[in-house]
Each structure stands twice: as structure tokens, then as C-alpha cells.
PDB file of N, CA and C in Angstrom:
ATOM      1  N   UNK A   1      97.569 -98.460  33.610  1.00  0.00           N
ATOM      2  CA  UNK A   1      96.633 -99.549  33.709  1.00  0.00           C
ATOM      3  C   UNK A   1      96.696-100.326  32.401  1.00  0.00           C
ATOM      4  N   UNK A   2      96.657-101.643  32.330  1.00  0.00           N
ATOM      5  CA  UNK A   2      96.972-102.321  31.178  1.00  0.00           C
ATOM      6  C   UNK A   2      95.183-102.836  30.646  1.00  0.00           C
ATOM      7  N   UNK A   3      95.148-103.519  29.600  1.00  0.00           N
ATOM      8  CA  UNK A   3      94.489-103.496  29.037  1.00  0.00           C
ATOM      9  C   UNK A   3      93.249-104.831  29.268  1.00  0.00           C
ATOM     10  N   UNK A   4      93.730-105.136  30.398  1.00  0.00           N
ATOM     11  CA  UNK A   4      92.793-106.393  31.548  1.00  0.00           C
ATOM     12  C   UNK A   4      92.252-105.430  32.241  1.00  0.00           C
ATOM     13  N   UNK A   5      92.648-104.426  32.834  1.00  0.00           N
ATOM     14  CA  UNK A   5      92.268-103.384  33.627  1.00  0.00           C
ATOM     15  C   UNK A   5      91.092-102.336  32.657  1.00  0.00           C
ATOM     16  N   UNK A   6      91.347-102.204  32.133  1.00  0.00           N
ATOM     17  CA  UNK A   6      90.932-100.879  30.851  1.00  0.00           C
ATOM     18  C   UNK A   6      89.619-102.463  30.477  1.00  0.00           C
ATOM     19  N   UNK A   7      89.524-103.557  30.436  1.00  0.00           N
ATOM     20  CA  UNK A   7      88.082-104.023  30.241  1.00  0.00           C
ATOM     21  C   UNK A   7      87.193-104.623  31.310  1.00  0.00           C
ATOM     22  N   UNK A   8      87.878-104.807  32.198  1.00  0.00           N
ATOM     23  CA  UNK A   8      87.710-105.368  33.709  1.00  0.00           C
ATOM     24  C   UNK A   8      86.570-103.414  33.929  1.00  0.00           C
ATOM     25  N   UNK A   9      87.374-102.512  33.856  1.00  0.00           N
ATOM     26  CA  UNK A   9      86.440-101.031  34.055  1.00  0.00           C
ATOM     27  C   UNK A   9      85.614-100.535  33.049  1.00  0.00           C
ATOM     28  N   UNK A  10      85.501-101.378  31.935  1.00  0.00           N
ATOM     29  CA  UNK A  10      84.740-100.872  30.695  1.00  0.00           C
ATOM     30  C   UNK A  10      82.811-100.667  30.855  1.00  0.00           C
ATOM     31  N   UNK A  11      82.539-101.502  32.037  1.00  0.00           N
ATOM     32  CA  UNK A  11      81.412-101.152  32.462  1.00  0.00           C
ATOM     33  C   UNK A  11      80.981 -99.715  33.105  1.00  0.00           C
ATOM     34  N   UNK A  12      82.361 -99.371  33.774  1.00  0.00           N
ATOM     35  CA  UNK A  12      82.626 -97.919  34.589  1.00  0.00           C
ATOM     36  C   UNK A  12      82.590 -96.823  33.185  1.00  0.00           C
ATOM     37  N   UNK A  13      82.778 -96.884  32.260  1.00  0.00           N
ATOM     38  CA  UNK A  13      82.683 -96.247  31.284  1.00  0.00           C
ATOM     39  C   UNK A  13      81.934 -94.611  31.219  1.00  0.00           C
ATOM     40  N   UNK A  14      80.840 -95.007  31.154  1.00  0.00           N
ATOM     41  CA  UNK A  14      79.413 -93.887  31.461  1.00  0.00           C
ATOM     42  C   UNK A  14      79.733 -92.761  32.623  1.00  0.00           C
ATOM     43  N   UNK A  15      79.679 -93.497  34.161  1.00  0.00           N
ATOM     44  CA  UNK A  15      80.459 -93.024  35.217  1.00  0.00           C
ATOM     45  C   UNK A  15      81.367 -91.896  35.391  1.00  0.00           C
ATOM     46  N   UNK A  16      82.404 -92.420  34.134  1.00  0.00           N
ATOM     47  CA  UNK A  16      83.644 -91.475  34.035  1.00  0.00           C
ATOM     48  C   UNK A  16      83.052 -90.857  33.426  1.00  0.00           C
ATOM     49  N   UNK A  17      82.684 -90.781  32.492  1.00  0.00           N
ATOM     50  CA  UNK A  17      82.478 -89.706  31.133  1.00  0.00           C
ATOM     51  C   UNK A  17      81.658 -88.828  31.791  1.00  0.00           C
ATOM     52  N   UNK A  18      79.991 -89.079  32.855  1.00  0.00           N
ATOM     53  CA  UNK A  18      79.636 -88.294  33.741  1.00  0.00           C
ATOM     54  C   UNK A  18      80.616 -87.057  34.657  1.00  0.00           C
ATOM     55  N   UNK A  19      81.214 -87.637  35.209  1.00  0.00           N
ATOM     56  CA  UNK A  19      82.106 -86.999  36.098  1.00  0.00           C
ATOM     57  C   UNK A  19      82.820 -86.160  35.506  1.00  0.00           C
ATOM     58  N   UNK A  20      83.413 -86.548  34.120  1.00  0.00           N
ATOM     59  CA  UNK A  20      84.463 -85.701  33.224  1.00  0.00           C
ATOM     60  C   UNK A  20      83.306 -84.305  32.865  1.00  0.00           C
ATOM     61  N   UNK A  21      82.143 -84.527  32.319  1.00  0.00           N
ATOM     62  CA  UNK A  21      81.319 -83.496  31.661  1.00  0.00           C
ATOM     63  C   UNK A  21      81.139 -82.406  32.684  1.00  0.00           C
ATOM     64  N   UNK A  22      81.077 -82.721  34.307  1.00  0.00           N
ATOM     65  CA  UNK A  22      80.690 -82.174  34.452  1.00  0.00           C
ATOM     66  C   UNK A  22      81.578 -81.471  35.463  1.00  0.00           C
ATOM     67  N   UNK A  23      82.909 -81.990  35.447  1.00  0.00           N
ATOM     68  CA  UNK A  23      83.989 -81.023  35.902  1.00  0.00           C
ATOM     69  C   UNK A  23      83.996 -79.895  34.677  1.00  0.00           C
ATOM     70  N   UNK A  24      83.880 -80.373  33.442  1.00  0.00           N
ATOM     71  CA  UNK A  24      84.084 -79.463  32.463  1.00  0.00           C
ATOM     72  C   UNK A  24      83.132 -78.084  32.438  1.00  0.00           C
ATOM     73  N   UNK A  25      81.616 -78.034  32.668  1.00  0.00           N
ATOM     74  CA  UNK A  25      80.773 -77.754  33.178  1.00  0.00           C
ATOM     75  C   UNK A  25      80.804 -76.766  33.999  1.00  0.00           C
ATOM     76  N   UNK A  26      81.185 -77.266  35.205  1.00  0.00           N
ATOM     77  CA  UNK A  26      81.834 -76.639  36.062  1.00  0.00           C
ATOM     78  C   UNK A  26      82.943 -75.605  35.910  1.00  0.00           C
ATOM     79  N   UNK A  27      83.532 -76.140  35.520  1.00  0.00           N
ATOM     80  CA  UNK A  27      84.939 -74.935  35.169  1.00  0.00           C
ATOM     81  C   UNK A  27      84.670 -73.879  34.439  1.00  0.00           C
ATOM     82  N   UNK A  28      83.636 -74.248  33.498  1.00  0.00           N
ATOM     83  CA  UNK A  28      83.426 -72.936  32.034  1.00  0.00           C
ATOM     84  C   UNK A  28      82.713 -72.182  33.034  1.00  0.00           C
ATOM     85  N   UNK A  29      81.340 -72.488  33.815  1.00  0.00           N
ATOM     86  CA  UNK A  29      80.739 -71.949  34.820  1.00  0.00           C
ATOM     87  C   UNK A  29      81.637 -70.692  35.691  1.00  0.00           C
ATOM     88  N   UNK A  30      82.513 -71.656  36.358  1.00  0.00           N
ATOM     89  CA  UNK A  30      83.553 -70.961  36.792  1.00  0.00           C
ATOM     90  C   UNK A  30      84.515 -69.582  36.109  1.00  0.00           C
ATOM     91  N   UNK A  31      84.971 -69.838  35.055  1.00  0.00           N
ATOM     92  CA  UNK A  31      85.454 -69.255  34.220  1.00  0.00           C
ATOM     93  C   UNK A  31      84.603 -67.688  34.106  1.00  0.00           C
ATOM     94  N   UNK A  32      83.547 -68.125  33.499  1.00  0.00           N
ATOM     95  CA  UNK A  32      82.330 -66.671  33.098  1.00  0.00           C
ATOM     96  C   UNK A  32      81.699 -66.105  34.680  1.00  0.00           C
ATOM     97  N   UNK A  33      82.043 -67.261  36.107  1.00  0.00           N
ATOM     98  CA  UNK A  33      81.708 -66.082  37.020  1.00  0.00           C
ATOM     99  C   UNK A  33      82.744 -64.874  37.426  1.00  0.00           C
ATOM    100  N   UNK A  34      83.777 -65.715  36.932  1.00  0.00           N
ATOM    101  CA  UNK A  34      84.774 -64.704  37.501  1.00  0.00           C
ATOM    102  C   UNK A  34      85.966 -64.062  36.482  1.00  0.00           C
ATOM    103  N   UNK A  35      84.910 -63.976  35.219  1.00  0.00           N
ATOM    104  CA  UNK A  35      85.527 -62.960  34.158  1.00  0.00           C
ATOM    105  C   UNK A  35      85.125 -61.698  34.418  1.00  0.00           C
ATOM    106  N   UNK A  36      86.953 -61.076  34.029  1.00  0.00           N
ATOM    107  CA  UNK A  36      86.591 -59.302  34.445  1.00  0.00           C
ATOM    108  C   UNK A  36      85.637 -58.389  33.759  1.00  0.00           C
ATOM    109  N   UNK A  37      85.667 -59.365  32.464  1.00  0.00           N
ATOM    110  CA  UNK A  37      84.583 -58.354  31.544  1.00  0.00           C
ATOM    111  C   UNK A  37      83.197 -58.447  32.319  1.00  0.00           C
ATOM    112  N   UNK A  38      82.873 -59.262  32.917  1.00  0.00           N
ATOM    113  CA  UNK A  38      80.751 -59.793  33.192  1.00  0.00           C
ATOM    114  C   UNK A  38      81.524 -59.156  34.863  1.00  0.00           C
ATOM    115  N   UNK A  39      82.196 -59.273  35.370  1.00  0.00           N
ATOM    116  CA  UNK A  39      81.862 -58.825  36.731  1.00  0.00           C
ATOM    117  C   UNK A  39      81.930 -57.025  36.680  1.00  0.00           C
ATOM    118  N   UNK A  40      82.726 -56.710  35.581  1.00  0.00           N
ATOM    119  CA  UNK A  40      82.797 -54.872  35.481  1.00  0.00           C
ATOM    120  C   UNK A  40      81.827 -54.599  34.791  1.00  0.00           C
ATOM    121  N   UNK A  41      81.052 -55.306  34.124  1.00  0.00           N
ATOM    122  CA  UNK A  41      79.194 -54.987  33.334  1.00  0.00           C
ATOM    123  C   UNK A  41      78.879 -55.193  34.656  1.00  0.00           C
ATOM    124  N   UNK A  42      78.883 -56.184  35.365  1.00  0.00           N
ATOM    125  CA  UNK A  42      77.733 -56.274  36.515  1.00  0.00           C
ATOM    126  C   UNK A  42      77.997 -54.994  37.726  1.00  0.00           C
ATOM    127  N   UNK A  43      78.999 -54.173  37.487  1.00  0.00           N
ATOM    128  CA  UNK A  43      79.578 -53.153  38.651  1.00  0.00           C
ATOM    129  C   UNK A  43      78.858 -51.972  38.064  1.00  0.00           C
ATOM    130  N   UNK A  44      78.748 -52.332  36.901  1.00  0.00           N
ATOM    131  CA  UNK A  44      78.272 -50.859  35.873  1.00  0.00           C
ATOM    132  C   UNK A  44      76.666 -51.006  36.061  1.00  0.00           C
ATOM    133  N   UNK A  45      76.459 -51.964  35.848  1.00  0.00           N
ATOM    134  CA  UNK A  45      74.581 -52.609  36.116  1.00  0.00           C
ATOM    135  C   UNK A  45      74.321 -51.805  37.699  1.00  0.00           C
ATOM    136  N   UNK A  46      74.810 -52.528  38.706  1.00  0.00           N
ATOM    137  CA  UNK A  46      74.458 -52.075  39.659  1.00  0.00           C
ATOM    138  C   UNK A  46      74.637 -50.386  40.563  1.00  0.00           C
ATOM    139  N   UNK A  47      75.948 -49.925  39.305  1.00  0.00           N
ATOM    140  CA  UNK A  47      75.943 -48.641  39.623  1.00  0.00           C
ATOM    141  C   UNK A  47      74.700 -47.811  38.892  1.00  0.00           C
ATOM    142  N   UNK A  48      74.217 -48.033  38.122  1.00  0.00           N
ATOM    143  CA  UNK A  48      73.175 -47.649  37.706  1.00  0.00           C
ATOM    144  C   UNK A  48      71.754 -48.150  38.596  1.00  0.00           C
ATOM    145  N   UNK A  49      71.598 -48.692  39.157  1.00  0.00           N
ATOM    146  CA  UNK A  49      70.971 -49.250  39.780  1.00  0.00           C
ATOM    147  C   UNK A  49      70.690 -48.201  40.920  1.00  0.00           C
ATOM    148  N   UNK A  50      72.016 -47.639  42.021  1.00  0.00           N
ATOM    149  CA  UNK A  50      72.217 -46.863  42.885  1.00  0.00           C
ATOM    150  C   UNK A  50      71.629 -45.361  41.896  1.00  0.00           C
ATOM    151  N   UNK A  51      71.880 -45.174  41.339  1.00  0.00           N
ATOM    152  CA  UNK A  51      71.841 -43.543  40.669  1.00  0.00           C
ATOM    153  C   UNK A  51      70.408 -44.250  40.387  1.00  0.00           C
ATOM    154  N   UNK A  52      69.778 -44.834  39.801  1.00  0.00           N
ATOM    155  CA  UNK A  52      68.269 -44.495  39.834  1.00  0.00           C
ATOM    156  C   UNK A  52      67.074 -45.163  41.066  1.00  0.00           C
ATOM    157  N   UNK A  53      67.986 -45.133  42.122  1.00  0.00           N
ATOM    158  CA  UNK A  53      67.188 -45.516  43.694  1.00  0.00           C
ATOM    159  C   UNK A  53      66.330 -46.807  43.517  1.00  0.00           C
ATOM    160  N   UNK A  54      66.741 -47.726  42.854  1.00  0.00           N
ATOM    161  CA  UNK A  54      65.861 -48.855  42.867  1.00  0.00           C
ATOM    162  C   UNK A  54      67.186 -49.591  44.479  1.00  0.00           C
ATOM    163  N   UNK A  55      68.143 -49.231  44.716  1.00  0.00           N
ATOM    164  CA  UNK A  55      68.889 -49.414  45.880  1.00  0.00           C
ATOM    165  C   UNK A  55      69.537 -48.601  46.558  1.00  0.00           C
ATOM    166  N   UNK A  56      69.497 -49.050  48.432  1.00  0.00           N
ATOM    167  CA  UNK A  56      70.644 -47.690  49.097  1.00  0.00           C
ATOM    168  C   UNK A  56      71.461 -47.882  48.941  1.00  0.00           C
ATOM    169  N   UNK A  57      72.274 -47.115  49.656  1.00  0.00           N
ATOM    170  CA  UNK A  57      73.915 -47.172  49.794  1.00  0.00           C
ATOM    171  C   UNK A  57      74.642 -48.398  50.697  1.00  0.00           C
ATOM    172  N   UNK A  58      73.834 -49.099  51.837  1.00  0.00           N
ATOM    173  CA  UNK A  58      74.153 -49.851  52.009  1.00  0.00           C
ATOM    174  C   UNK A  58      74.052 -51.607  51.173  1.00  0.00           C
ATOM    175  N   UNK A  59      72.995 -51.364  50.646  1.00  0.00           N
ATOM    176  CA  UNK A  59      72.991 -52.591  49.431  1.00  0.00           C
ATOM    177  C   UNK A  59      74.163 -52.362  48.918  1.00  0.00           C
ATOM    178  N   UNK A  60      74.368 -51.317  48.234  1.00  0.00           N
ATOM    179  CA  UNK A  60      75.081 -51.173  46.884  1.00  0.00           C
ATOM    180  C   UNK A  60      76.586 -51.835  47.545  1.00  0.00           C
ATOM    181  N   UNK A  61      77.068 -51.023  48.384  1.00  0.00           N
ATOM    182  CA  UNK A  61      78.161 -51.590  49.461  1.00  0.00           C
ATOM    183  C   UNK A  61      78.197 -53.006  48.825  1.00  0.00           C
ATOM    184  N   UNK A  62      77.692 -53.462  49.950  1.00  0.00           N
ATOM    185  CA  UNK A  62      77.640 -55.246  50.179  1.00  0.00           C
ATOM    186  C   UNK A  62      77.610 -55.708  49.015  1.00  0.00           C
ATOM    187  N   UNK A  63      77.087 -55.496  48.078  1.00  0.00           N
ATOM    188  CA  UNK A  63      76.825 -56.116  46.559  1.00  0.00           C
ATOM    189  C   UNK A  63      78.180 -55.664  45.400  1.00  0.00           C
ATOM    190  N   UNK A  64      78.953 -54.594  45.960  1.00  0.00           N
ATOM    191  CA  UNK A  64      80.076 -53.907  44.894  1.00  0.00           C
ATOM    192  C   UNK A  64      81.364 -54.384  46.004  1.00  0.00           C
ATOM    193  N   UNK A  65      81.059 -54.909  47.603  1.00  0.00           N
ATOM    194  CA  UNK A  65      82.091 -55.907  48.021  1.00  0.00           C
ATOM    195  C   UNK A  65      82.208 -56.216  47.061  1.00  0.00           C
ATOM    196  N   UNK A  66      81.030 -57.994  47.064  1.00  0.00           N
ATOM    197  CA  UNK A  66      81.172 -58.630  46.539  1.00  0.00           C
ATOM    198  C   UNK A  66      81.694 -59.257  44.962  1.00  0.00           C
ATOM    199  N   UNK A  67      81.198 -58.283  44.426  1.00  0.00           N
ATOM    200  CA  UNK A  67      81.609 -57.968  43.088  1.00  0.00           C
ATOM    201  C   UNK A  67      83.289 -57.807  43.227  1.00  0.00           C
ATOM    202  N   UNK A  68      84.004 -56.896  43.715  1.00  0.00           N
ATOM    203  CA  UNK A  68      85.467 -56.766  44.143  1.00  0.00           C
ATOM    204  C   UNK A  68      86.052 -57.657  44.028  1.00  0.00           C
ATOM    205  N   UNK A  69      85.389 -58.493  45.481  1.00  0.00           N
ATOM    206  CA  UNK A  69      86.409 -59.625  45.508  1.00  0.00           C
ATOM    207  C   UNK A  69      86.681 -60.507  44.091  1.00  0.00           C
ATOM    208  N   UNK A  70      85.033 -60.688  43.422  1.00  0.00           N
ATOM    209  CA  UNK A  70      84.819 -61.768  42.249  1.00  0.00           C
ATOM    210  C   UNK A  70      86.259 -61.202  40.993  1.00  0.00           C
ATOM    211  N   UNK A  71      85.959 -59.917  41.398  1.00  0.00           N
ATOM    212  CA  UNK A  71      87.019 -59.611  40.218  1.00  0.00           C
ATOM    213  C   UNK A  71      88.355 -59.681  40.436  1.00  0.00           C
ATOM    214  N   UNK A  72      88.858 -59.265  41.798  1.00  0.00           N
ATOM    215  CA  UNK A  72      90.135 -59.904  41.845  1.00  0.00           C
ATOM    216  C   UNK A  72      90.537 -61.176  42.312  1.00  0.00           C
ATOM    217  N   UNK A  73      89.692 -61.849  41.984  1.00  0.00           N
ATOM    218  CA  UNK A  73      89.729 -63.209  41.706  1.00  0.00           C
ATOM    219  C   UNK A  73      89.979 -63.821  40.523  1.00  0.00           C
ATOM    220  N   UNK A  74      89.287 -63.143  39.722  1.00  0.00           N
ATOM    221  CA  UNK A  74      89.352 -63.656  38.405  1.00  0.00           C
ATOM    222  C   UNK A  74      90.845 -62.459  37.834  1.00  0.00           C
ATOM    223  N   UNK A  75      90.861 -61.733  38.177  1.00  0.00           N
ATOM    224  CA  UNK A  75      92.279 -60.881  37.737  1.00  0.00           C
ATOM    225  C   UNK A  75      93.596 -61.546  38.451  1.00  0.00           C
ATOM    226  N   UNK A  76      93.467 -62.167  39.338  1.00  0.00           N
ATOM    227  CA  UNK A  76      94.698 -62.837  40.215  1.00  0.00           C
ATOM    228  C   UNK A  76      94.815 -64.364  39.060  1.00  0.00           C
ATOM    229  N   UNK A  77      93.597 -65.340  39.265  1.00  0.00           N
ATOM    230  CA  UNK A  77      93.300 -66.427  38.278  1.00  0.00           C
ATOM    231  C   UNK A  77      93.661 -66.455  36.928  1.00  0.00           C
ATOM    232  N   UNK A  78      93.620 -65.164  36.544  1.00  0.00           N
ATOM    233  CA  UNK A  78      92.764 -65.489  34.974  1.00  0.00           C
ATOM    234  C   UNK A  78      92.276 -65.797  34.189  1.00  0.00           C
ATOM    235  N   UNK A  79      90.991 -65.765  34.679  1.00  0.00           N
ATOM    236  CA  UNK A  79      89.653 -66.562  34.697  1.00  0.00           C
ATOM    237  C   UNK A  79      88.955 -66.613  33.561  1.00  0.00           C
ATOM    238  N   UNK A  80      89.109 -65.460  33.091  1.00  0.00           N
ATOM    239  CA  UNK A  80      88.245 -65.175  31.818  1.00  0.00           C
ATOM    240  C   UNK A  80      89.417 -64.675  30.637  1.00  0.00           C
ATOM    241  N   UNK A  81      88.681 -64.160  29.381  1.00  0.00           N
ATOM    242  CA  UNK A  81      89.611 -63.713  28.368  1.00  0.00           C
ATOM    243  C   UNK A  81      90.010 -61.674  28.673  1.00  0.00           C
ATOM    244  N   UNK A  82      88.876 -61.421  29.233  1.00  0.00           N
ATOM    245  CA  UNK A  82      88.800 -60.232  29.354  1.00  0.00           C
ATOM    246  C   UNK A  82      87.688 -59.594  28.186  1.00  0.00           C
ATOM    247  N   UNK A  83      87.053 -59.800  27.226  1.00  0.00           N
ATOM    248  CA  UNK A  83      86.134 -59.808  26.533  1.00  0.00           C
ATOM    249  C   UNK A  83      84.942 -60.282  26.552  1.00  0.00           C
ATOM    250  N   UNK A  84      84.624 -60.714  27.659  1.00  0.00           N
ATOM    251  CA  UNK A  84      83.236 -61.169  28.077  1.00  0.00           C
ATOM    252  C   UNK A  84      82.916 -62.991  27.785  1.00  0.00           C
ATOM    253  N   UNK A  85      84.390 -63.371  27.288  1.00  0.00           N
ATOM    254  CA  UNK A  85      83.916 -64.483  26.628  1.00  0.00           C
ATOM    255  C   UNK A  85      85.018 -65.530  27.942  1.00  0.00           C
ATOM    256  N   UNK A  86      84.813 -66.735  27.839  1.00  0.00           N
ATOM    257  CA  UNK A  86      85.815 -67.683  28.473  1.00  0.00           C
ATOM    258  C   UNK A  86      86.719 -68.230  27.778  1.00  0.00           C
ATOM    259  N   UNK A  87      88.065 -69.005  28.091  1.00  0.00           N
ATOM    260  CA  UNK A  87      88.585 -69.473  27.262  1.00  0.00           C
ATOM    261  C   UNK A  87      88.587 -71.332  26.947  1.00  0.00           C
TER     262      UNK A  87
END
């Protein structure tokens, strides 16, 4: 785009920069749901959870699915750093 174009959109300005923040936003979001470190704390959380009966066995199930999948998601991706942190 030349530089008639680039002031002809200079009003669009704000717009973009919106949209940019909050793909960015998004992604880090992304990143820390499906880091292996926070989803294997959250497997460890909820196994503790089961051993002191605040849940049954069928919760725990459905909830350590879910957890599964998140993690080999983020282990297929590589989503996270592996240290709890994003990159």
C-alpha cells in the first residue's frame, strides 16, 4: 500500500491497533491455557481434590478428560515454555 493509501486509512488507525491488542491478548491467554506446566498443577489440584472427597469419581473423570486433552494440546502446539510461564 503506498503512502496515499497509508493516509487515506490514517483515520482507521485506533481500529487496527484495537484488533492487533487484542489478538495479542488472546494468544498469551491461549498460550497459559494450554501450558503443560498450569494444566499438570491443575491435574495435581484436582487429584487432591478426589483423595480428600470434596469430589467423586465420576467428576474427577470428566474434569482429568478434560485436562488430557488441554495438555496434549499444548504438548502437540507448544504452547507454553514448560515452566509455568508463556513465551
Amino acid at each position: 500500500m503506498g503512502l496515499i493509501g497509508e493516509v487515506l486509512l490514517l483515520p482507521f488507525a485506533p481500529v487496527r491497533g484495537t484488533g492487533w491488542v487484542i489478538r495479542q491478548v488472546l494468544d498469551e491467554a491461549e498460550r497459559l491455557y494450554y501450558d503443560p506446566a498450569a494444566v499438570r498443577a491443575e491435574l495435581a489440584q484436582l487429584e487432591e481434590r478426589l483423595e480428600a472427597g470434596e469430589i467423586d469419581d465420576q467428576e474427577f473423570d470428566r474434569q482429568e478428560d478434560e485436562l488430557l486433552d488441554r495438555l496434549e494440546i499444548g504438548l502437540r502446539g507448544g504452547a507454553g515454555t514448560g515452566d509455568g510461564t508463556a513465551r
